[in-house]
C-alpha atoms as a PDB file:
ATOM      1  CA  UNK A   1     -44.390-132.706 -13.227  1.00  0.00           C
ATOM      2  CA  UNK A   2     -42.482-134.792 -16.035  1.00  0.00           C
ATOM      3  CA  UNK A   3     -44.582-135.910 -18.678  1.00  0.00           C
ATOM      4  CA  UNK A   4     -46.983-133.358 -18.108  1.00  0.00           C
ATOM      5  CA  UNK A   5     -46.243-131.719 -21.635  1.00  0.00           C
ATOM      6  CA  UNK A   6     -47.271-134.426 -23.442  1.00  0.00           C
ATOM      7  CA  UNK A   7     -50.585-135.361 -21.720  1.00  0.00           C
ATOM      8  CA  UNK A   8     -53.808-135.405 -23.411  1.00  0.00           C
ATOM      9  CA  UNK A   9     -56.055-134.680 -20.098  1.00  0.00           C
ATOM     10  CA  UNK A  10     -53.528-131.149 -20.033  1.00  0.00           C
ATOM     11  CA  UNK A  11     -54.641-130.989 -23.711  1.00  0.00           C
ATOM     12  CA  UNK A  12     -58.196-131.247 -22.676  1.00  0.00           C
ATOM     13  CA  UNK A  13     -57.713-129.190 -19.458  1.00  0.00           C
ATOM     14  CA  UNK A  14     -56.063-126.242 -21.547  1.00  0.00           C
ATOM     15  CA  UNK A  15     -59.090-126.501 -24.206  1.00  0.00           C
ATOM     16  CA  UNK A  16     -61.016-124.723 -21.358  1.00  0.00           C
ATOM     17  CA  UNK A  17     -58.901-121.965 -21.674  1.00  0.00           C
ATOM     18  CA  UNK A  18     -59.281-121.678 -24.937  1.00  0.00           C
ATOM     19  CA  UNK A  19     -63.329-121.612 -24.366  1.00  0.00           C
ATOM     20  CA  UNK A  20     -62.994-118.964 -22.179  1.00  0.00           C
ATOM     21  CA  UNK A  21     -61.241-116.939 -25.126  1.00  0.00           C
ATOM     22  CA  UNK A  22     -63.043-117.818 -27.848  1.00  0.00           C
ATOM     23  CA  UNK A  23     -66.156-117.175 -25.535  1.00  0.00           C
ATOM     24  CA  UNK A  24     -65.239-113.819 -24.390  1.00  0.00           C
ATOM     25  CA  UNK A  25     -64.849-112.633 -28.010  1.00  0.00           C
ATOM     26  CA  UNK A  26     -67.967-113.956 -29.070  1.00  0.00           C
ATOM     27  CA  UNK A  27     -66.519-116.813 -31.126  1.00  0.00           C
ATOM     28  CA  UNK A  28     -69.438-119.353 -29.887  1.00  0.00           C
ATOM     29  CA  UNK A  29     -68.294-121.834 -32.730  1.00  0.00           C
ATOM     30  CA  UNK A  30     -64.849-122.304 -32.108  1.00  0.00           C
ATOM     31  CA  UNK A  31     -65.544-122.573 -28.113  1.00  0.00           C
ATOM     32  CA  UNK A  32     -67.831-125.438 -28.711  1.00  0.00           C
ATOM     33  CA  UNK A  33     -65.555-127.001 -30.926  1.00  0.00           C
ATOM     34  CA  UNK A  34     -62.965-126.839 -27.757  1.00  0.00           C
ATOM     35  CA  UNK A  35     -65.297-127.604 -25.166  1.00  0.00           C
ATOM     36  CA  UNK A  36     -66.357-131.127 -27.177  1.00  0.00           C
ATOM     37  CA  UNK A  37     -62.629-131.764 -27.413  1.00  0.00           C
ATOM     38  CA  UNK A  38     -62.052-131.315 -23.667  1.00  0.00           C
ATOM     39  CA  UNK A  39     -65.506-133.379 -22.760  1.00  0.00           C
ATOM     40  CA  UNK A  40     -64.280-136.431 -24.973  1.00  0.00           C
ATOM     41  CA  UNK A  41     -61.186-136.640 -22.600  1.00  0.00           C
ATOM     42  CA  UNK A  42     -62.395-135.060 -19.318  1.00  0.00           C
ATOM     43  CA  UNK A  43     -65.224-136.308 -16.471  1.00  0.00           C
ATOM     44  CA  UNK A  44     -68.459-134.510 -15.905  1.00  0.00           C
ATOM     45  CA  UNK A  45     -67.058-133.842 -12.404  1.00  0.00           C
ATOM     46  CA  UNK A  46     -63.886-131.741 -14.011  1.00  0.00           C
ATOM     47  CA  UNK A  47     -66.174-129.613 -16.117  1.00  0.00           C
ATOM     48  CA  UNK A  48     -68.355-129.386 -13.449  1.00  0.00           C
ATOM     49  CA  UNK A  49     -71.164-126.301 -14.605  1.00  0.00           C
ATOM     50  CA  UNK A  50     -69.986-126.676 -17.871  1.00  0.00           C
ATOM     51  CA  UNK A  51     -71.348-129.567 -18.356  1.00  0.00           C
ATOM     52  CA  UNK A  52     -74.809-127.266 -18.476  1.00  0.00           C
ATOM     53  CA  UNK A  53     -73.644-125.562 -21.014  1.00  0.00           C
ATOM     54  CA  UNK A  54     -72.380-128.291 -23.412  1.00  0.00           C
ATOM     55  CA  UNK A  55     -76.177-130.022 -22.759  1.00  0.00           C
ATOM     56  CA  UNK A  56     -77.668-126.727 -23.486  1.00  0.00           C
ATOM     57  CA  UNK A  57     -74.857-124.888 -25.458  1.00  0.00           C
ATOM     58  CA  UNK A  58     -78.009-122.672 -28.120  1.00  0.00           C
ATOM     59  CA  UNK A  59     -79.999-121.796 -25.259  1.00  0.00           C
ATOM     60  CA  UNK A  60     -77.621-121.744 -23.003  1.00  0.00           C
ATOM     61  CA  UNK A  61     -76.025-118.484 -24.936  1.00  0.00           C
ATOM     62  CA  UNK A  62     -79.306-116.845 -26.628  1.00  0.00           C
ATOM     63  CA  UNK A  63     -77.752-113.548 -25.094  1.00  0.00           C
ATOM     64  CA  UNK A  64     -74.668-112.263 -25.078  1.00  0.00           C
ATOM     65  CA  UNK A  65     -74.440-111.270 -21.929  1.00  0.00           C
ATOM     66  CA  UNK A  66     -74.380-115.304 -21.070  1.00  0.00           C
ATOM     67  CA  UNK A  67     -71.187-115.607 -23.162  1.00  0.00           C
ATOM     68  CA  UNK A  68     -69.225-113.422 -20.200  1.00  0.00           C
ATOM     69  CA  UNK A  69     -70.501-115.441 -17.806  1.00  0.00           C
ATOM     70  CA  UNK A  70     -70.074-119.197 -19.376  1.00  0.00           C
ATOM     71  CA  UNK A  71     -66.054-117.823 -20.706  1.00  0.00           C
ATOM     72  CA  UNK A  72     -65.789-116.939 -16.493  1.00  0.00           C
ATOM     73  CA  UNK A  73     -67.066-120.820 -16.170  1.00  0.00           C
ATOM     74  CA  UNK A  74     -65.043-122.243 -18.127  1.00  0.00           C
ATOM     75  CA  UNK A  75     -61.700-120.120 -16.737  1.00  0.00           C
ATOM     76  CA  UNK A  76     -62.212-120.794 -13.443  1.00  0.00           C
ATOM     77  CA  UNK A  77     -62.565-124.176 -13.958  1.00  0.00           C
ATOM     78  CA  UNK A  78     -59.403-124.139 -16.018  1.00  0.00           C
ATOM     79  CA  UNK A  79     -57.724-122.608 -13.223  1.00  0.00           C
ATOM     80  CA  UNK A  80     -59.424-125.385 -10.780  1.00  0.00           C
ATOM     81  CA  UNK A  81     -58.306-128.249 -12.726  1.00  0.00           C
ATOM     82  CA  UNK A  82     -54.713-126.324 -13.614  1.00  0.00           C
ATOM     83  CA  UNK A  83     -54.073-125.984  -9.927  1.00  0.00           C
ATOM     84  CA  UNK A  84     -54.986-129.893  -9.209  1.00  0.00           C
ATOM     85  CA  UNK A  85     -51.778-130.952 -11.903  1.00  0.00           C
ATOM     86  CA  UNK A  86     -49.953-128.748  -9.958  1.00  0.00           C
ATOM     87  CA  UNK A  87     -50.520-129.279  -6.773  1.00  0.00           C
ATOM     88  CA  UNK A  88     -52.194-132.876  -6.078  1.00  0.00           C
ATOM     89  CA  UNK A  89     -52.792-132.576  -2.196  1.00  0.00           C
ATOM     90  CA  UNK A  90     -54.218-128.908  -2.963  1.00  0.00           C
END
């Protein structure tokens, strides 16, 4: 796990997290801002559904209801990609 620190994909990969918070409290701004970040650096495969939502990021969260749901997205895909750097064969 050396190295891991100073990675930019772990960067990117903890920028989901940081959706998921700024989701949850209704900060739809700042989660874009993160989600770009983590796009410029991750695949369309390791955002998988959020890839929707950075396509269709307005509609996408017309109600707020739809921010609970994307900010569960984008944690469990945090978690997902989290587990991967941890545990490669997984």
């Amino acid at each position: 796990m050396g190295g891991i620190k100073d990675s930019k994909r772990v960067d990117a990969i903890g920028n989901l997290y940081r959706v998921a918070l700024f989701l949850a409290q209704g900060n739809c701004d700042r989660a874009i801002s993160f989600l770009k970040k983590s796009a410029s650096l991750l695949s369309g495969e390791e955002l998988g559904d959020l890839t929707k939502l950075l396509e269709n990021f307005d509609s996408e969260l017309a109600f707020p209801a739809r921010e609970k749901y994307w900010a569960e997205k984008a944690l469990d895909q945090y978690k997902k990609l989290m587990f991967s750097l941890v545990n490669p064969r997984g």
